[in-house]
N, C-alpha and C. Protein backbone atom coordinates (compact mmCIF):
# COMPACT_ATOMS: atom_id res chain seq x y z
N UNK A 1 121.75 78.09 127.54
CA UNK A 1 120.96 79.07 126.82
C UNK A 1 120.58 80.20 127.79
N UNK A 2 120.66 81.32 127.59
CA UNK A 2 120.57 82.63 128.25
C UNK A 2 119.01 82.65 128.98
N UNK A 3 118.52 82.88 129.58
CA UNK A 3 117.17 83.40 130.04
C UNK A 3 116.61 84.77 129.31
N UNK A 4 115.47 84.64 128.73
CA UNK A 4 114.50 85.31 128.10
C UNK A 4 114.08 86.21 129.21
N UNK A 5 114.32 87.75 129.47
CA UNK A 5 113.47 88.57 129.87
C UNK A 5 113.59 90.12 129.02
N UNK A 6 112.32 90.80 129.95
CA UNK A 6 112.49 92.18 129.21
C UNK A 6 113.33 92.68 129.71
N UNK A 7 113.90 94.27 129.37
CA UNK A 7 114.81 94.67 130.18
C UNK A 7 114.11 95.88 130.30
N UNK A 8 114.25 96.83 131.56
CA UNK A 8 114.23 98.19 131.90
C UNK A 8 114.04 99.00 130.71
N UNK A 9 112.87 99.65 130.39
CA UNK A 9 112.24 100.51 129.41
C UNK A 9 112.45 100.03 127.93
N UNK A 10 111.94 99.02 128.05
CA UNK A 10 112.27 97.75 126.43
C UNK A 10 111.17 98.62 125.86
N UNK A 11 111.37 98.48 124.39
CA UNK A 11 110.05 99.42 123.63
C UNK A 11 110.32 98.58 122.72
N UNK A 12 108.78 98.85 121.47
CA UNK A 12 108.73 97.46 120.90
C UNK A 12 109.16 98.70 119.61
N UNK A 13 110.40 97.87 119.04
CA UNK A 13 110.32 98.30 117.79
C UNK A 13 109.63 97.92 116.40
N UNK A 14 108.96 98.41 115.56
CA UNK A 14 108.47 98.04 114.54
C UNK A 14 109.08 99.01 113.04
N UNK A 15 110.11 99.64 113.00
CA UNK A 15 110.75 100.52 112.21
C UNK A 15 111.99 99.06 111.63
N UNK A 16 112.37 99.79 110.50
CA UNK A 16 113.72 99.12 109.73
C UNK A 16 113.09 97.49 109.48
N UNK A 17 113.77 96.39 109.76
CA UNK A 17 113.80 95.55 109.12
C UNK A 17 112.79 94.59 110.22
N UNK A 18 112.24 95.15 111.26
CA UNK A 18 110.82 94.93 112.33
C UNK A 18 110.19 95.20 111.83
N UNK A 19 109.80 95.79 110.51
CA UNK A 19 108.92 96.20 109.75
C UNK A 19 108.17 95.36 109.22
N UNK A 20 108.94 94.70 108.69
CA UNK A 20 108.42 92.99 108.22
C UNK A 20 108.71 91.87 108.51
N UNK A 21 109.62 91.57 109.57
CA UNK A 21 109.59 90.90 110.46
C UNK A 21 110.17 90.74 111.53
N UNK A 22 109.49 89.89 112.51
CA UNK A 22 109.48 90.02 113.97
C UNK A 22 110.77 89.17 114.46
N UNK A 23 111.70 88.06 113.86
CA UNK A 23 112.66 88.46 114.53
C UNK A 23 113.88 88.27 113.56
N UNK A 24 113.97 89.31 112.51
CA UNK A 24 115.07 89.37 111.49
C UNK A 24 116.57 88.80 112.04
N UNK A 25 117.26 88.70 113.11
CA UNK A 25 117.96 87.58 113.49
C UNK A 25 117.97 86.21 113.15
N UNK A 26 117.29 85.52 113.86
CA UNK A 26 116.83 84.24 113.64
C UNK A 26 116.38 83.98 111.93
N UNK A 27 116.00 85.30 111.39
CA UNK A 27 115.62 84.81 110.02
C UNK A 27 116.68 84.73 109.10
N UNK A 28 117.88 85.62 109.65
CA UNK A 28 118.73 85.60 108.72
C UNK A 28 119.78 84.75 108.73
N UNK A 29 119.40 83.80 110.06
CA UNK A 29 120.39 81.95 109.80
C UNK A 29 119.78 81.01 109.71
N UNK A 30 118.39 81.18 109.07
CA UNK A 30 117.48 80.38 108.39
C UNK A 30 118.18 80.33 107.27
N UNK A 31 117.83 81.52 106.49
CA UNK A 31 118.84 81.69 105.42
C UNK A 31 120.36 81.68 105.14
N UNK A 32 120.49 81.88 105.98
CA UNK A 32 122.34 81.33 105.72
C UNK A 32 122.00 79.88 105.91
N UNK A 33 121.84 79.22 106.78
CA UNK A 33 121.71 77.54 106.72
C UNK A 33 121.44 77.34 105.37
N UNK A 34 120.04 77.78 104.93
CA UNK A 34 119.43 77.56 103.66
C UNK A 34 120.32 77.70 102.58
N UNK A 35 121.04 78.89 102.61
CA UNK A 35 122.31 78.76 101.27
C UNK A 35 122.77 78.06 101.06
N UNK A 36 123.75 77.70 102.66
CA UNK A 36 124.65 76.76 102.82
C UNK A 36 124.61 75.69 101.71
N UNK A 37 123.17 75.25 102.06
CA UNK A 37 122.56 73.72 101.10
C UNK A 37 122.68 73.78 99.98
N UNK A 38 122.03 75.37 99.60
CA UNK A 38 121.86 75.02 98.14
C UNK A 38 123.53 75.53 97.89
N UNK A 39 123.96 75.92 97.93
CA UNK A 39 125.65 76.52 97.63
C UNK A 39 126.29 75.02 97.05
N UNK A 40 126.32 74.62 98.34
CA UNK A 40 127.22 73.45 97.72
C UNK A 40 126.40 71.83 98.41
N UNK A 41 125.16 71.90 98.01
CA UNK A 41 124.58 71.26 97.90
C UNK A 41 124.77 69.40 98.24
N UNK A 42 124.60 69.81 99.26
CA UNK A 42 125.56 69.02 100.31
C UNK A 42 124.20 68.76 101.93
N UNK A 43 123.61 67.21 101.52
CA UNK A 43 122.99 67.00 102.53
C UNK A 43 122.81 67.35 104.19
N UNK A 44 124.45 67.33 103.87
CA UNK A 44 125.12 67.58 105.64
C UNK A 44 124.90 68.60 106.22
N UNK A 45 124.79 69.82 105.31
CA UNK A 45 124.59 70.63 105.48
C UNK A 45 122.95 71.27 106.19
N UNK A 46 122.44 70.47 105.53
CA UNK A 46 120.88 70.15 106.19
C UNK A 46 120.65 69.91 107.53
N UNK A 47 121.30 68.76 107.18
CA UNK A 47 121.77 68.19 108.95
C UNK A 47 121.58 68.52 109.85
N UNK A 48 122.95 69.61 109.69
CA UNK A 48 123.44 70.15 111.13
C UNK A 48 122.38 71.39 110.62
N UNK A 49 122.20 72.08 110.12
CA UNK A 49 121.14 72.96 110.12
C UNK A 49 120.33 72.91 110.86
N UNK A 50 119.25 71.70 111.13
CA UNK A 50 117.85 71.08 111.61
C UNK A 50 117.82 71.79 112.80
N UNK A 51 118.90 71.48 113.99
CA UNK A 51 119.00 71.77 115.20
C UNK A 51 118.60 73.44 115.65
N UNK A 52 119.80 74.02 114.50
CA UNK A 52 119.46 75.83 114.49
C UNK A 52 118.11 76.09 114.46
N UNK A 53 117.73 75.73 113.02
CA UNK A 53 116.49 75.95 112.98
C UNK A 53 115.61 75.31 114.75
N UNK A 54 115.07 74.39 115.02
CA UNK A 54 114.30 74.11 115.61
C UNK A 54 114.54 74.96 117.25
N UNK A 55 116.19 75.24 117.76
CA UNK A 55 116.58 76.15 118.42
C UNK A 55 116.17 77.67 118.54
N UNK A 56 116.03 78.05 116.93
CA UNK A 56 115.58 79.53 117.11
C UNK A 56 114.19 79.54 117.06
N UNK A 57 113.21 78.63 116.49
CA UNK A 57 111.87 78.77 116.56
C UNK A 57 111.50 78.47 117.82
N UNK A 58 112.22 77.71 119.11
CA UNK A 58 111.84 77.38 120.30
C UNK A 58 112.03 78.78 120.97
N UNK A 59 112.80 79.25 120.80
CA UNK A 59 113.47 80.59 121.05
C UNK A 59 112.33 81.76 120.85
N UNK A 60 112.04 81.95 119.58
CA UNK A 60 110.93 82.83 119.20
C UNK A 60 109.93 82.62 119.56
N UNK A 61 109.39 81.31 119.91
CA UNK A 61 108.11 80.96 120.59
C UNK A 61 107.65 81.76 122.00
N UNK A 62 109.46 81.09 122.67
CA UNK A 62 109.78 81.49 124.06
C UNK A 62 108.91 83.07 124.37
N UNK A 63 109.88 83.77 123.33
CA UNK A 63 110.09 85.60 123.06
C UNK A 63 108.52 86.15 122.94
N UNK A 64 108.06 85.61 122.13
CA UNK A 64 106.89 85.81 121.69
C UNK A 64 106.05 85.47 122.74
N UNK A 65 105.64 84.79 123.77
CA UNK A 65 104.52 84.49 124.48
C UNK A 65 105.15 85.74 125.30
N UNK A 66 106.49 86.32 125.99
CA UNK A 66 106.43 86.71 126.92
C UNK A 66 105.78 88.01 126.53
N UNK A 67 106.39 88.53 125.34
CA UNK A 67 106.36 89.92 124.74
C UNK A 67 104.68 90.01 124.66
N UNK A 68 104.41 89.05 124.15
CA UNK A 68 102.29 89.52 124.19
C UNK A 68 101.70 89.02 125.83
N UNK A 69 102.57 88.91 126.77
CA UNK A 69 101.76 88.66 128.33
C UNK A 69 101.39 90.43 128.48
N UNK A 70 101.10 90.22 129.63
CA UNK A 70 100.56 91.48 130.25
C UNK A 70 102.05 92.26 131.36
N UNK A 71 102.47 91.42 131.14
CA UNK A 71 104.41 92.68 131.15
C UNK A 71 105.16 92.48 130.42
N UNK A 72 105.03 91.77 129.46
CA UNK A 72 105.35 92.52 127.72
C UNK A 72 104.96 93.47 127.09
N UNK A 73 104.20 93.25 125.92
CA UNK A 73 103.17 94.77 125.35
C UNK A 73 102.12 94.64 125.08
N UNK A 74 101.65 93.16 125.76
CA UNK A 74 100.74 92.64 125.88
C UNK A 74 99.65 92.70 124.19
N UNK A 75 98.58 93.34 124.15
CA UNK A 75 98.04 93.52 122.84
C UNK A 75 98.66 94.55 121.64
N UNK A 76 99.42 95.27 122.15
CA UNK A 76 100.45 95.41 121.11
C UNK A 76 101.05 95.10 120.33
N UNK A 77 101.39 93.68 121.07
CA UNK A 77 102.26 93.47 120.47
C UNK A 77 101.39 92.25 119.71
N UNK A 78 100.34 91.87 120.09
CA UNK A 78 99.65 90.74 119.33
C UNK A 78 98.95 91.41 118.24
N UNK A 79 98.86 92.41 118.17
CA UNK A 79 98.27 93.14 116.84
C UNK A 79 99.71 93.39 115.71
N UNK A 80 100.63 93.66 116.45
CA UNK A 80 102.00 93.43 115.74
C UNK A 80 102.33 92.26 115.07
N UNK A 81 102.30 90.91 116.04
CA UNK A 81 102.29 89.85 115.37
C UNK A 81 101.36 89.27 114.57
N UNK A 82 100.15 89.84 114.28
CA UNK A 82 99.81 90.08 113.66
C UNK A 82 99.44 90.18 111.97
N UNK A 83 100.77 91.67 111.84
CA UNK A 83 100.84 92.42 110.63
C UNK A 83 102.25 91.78 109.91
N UNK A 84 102.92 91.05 111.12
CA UNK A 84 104.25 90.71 110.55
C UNK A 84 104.51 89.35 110.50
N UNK A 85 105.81 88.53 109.39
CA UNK A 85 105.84 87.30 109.72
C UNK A 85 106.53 87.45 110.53
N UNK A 86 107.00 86.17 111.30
CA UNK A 86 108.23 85.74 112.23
C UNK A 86 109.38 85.74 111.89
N UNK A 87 109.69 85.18 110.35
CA UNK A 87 111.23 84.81 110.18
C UNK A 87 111.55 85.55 108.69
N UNK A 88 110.57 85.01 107.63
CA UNK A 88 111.08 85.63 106.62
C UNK A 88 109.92 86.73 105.70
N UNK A 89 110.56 87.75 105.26
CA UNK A 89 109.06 88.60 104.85
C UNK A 89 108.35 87.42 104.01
N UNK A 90 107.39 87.68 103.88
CA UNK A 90 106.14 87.12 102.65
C UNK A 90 106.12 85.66 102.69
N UNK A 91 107.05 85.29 103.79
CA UNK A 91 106.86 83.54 103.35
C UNK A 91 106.73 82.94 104.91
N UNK A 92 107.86 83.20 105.90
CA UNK A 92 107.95 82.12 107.20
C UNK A 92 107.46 83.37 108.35
């Protein structure tokens, strides 16, 4: 797994789909996993899902403590997290 840092003049975006949430990546193979299931509705599919899921929320956890330290954006960005969910608008 890659190492989590900022990079050279990182700025926090909150425009487009940061708008409503904080890390529209990770949310959008929540939801693909999630189809997967119901699509063809197929336990297995669950399954192997579990791992992703618990991978990208360890991940976002990771992201998230660094981004609200004090060489992240520190209260910025905790007033950001805030206003937004993590994974999916209005629900995760």
């Amino acid at each position: 797994m890659e190492r989590i840092v900022l990079v050279k003049n990182h700025r926090l975006v909150q425009t487009g789909p940061y708008r409503l949430v904080r890390h529209p990546m990770y949310g959008s193979t929540i939801l693909i996993g999630l189809g997967l299931f119901l699509l063809y509705l197929n336990i297995v599919f669950l399954i192997l899902y579990l791992p992703v899921f618990v991978i990208n929320s360890y991940r976002a956890e990771v992201e998230e403590k660094l981004l609200s330290s004090p060489e992240g954006f520190g209260t910025r960005y905790v007033e950001y997290r805030e206003r937004t969910r993590r994974f999916i608008p209005y629900l995760l």
